[in-house]
C-alpha atoms as a PDB file:
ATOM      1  CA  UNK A   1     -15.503  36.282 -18.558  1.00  0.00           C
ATOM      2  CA  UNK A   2     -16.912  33.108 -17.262  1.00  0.00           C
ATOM      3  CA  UNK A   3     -20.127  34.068 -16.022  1.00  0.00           C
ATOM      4  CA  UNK A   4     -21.703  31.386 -14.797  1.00  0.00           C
ATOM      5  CA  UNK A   5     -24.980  32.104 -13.452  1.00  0.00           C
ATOM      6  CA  UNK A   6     -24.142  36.231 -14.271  1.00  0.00           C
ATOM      7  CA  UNK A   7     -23.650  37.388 -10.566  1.00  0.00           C
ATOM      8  CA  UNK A   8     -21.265  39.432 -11.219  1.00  0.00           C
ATOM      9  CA  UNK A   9     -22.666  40.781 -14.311  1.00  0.00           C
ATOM     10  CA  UNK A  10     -25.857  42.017 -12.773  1.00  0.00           C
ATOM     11  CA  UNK A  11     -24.138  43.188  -9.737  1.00  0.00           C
ATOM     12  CA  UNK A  12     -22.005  45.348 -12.176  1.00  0.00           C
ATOM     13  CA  UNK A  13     -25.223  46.490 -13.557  1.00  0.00           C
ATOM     14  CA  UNK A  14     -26.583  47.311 -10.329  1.00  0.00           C
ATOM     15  CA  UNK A  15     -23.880  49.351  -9.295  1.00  0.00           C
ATOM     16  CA  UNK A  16     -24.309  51.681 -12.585  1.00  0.00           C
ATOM     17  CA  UNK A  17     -22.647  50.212 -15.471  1.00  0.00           C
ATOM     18  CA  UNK A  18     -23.841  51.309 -18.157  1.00  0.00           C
ATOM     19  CA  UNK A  19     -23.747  47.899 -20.814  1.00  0.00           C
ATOM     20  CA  UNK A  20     -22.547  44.585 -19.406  1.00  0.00           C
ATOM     21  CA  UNK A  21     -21.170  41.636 -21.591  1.00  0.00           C
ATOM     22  CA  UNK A  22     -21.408  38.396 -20.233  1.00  0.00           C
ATOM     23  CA  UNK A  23     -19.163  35.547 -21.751  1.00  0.00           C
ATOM     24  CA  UNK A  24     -19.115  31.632 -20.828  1.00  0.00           C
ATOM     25  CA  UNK A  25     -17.830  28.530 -22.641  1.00  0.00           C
ATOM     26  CA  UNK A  26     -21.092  26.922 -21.189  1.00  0.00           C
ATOM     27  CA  UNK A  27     -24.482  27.714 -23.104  1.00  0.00           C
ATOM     28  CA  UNK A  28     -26.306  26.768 -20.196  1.00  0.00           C
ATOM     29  CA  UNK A  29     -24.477  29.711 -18.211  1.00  0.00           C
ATOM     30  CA  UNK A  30     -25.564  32.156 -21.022  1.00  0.00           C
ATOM     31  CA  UNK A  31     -29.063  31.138 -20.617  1.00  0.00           C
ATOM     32  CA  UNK A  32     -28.954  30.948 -16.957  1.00  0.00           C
ATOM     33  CA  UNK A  33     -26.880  34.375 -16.835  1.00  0.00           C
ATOM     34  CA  UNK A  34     -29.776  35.911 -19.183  1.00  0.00           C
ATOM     35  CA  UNK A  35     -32.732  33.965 -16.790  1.00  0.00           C
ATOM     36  CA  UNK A  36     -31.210  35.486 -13.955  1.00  0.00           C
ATOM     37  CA  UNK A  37     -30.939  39.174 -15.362  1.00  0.00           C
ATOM     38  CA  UNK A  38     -34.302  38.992 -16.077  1.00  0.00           C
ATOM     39  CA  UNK A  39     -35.592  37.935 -12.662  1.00  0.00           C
ATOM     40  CA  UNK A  40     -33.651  40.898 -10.945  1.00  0.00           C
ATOM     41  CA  UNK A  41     -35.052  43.318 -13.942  1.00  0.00           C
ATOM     42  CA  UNK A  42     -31.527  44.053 -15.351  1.00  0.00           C
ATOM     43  CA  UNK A  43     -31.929  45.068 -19.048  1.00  0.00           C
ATOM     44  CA  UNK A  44     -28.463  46.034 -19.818  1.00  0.00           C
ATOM     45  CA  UNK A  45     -27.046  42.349 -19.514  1.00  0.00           C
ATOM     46  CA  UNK A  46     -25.757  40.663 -23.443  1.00  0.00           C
ATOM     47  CA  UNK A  47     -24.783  37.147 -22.859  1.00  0.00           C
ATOM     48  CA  UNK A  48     -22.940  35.026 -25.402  1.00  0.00           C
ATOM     49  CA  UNK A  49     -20.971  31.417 -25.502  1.00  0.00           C
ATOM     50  CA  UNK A  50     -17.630  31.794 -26.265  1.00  0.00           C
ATOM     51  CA  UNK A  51     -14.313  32.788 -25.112  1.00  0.00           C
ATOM     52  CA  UNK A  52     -12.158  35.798 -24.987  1.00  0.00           C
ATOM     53  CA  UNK A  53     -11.943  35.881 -29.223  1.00  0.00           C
ATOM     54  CA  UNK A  54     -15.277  37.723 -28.605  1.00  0.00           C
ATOM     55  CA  UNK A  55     -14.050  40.398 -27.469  1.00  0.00           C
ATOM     56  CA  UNK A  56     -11.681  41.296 -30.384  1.00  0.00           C
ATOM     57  CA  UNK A  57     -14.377  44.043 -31.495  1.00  0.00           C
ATOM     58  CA  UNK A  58     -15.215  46.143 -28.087  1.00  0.00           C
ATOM     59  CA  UNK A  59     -13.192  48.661 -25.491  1.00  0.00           C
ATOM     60  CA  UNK A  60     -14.247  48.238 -21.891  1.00  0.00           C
ATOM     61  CA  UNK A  61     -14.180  49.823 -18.976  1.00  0.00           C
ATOM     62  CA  UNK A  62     -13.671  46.785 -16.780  1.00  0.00           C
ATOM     63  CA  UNK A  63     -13.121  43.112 -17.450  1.00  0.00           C
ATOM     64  CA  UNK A  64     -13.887  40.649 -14.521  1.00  0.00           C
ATOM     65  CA  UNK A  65     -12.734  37.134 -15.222  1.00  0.00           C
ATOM     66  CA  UNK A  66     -13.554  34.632 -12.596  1.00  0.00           C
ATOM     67  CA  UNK A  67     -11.866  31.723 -14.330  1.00  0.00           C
ATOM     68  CA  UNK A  68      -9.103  29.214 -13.187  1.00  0.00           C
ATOM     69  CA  UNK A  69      -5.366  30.324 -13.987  1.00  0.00           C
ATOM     70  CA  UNK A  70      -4.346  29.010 -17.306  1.00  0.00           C
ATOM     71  CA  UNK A  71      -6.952  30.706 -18.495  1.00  0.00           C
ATOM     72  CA  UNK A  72      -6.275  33.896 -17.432  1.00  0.00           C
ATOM     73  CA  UNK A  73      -2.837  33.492 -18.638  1.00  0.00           C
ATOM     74  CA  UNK A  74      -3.307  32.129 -22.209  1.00  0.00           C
ATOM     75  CA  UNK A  75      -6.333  35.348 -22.384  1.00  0.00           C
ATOM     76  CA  UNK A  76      -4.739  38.113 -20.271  1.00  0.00           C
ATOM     77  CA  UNK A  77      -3.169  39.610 -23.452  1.00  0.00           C
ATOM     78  CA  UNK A  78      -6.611  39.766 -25.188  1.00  0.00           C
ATOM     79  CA  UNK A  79      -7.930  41.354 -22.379  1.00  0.00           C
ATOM     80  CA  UNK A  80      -5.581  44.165 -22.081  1.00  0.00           C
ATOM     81  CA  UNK A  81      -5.974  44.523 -25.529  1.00  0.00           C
ATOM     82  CA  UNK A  82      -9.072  45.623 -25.391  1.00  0.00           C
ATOM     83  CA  UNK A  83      -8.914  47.261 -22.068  1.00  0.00           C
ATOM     84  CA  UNK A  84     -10.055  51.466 -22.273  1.00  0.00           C
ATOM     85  CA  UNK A  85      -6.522  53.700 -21.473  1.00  0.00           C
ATOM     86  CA  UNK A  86      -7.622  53.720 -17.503  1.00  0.00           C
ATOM     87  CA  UNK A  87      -9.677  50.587 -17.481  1.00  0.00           C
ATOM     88  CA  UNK A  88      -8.887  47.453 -15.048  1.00  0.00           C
ATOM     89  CA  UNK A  89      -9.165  44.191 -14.924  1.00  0.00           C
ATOM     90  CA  UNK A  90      -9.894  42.120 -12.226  1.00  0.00           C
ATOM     91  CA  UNK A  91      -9.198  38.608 -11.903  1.00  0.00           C
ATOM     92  CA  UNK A  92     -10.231  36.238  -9.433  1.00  0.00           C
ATOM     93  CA  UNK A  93     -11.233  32.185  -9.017  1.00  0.00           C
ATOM     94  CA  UNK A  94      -7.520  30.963  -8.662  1.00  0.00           C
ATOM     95  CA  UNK A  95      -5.282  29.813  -5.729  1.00  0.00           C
ATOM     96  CA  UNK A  96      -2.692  31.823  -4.018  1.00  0.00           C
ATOM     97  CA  UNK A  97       0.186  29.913  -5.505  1.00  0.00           C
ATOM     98  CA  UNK A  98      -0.792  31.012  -8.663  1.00  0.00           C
ATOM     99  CA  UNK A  99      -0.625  34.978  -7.885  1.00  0.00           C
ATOM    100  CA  UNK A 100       3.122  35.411  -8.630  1.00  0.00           C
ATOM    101  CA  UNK A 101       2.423  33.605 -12.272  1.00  0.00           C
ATOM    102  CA  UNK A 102       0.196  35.710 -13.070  1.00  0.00           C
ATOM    103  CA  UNK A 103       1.137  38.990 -11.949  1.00  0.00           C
ATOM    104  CA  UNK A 104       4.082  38.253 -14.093  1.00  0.00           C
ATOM    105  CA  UNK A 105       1.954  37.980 -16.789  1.00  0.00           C
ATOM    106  CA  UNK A 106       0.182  40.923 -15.851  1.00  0.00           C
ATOM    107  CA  UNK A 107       3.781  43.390 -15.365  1.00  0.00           C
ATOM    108  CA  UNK A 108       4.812  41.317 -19.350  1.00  0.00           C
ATOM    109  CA  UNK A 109       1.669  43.791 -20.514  1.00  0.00           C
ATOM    110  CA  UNK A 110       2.558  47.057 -18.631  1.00  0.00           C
ATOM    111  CA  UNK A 111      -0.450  45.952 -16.540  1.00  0.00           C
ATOM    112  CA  UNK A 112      -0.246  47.456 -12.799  1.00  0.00           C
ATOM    113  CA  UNK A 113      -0.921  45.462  -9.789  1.00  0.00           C
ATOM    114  CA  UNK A 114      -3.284  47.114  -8.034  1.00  0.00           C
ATOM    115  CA  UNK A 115      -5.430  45.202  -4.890  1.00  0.00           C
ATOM    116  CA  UNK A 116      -5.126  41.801  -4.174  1.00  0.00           C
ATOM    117  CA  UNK A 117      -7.741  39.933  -1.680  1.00  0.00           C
ATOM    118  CA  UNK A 118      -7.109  36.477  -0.533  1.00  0.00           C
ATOM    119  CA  UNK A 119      -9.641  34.035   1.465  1.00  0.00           C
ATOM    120  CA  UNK A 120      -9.290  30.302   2.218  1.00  0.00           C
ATOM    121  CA  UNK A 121      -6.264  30.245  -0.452  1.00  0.00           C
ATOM    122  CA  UNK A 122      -8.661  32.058  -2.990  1.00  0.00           C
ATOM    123  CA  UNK A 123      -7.395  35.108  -4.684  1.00  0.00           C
ATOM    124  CA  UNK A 124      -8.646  37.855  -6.506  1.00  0.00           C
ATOM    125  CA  UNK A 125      -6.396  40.682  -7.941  1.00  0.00           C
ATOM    126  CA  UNK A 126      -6.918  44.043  -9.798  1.00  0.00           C
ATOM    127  CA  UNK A 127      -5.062  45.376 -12.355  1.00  0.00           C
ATOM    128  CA  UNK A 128      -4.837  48.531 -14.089  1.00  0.00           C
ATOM    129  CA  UNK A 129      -4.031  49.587 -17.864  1.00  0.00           C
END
């Protein structure tokens, strides 16, 4: 979710998964996530515009959403929804103020806090289904 230029998505792919979905707001992320794919021979990589209605339809295994914190918080429930019995979801692209909000969120779904990283204020947080 959010993927930008799809650096996470390839790296994802890279590491082993076996399908990656990539999903912006921005067209020109889709294209540039699908450009990029391409140029580091990743043929596993789906890219569409939209948000996190898209993924109404699918399980996964992981969902990484590097987006800001109200969107993680009006989309965290979609994202469990759809979250595999021992899948996780990791969240990241928001300030450390913002942890305790949404790890609230998070323990509202029955979603367990698992790792949390922090640099320059940034945060990034796991959670687990």
């Amino acid at each position: 979710m959010g993927c930008g230029t799809g650096i996470l998505g390839i790296l994802a792919s890279l590491l082993g998964c076996r399908n990656v979905t990539a999903i912006d707001v921005d067209e020109r992320a889709c294209e540039s996530t699908l450009e990029n794919a391409g140029l580091n021979q990743v043929t596993n990589l789906t890219a569409f515009k939209g948000d996190a209605e898209l993924l109404k339809n699918e399980n996964f295994d992981m969902i990484l959403a590097n987006i800001q914190k109200n969107i993680i918080l009006q989309d965290l429930e979609k994202y469990a929804s759809v979250l595999t019995g021992d899948g996780m979801i990791l969240v990241s692209g928001f300030y450390r103020d913002d942890l305790e909000a949404i790890v609230g969120k998070a323990s509202e779904l029955f979603l367990q806090k698992g790792m949390i990283r922090e640099k320059n204020n940034w945060v990034a947080c796991a959670f687990l289904k």
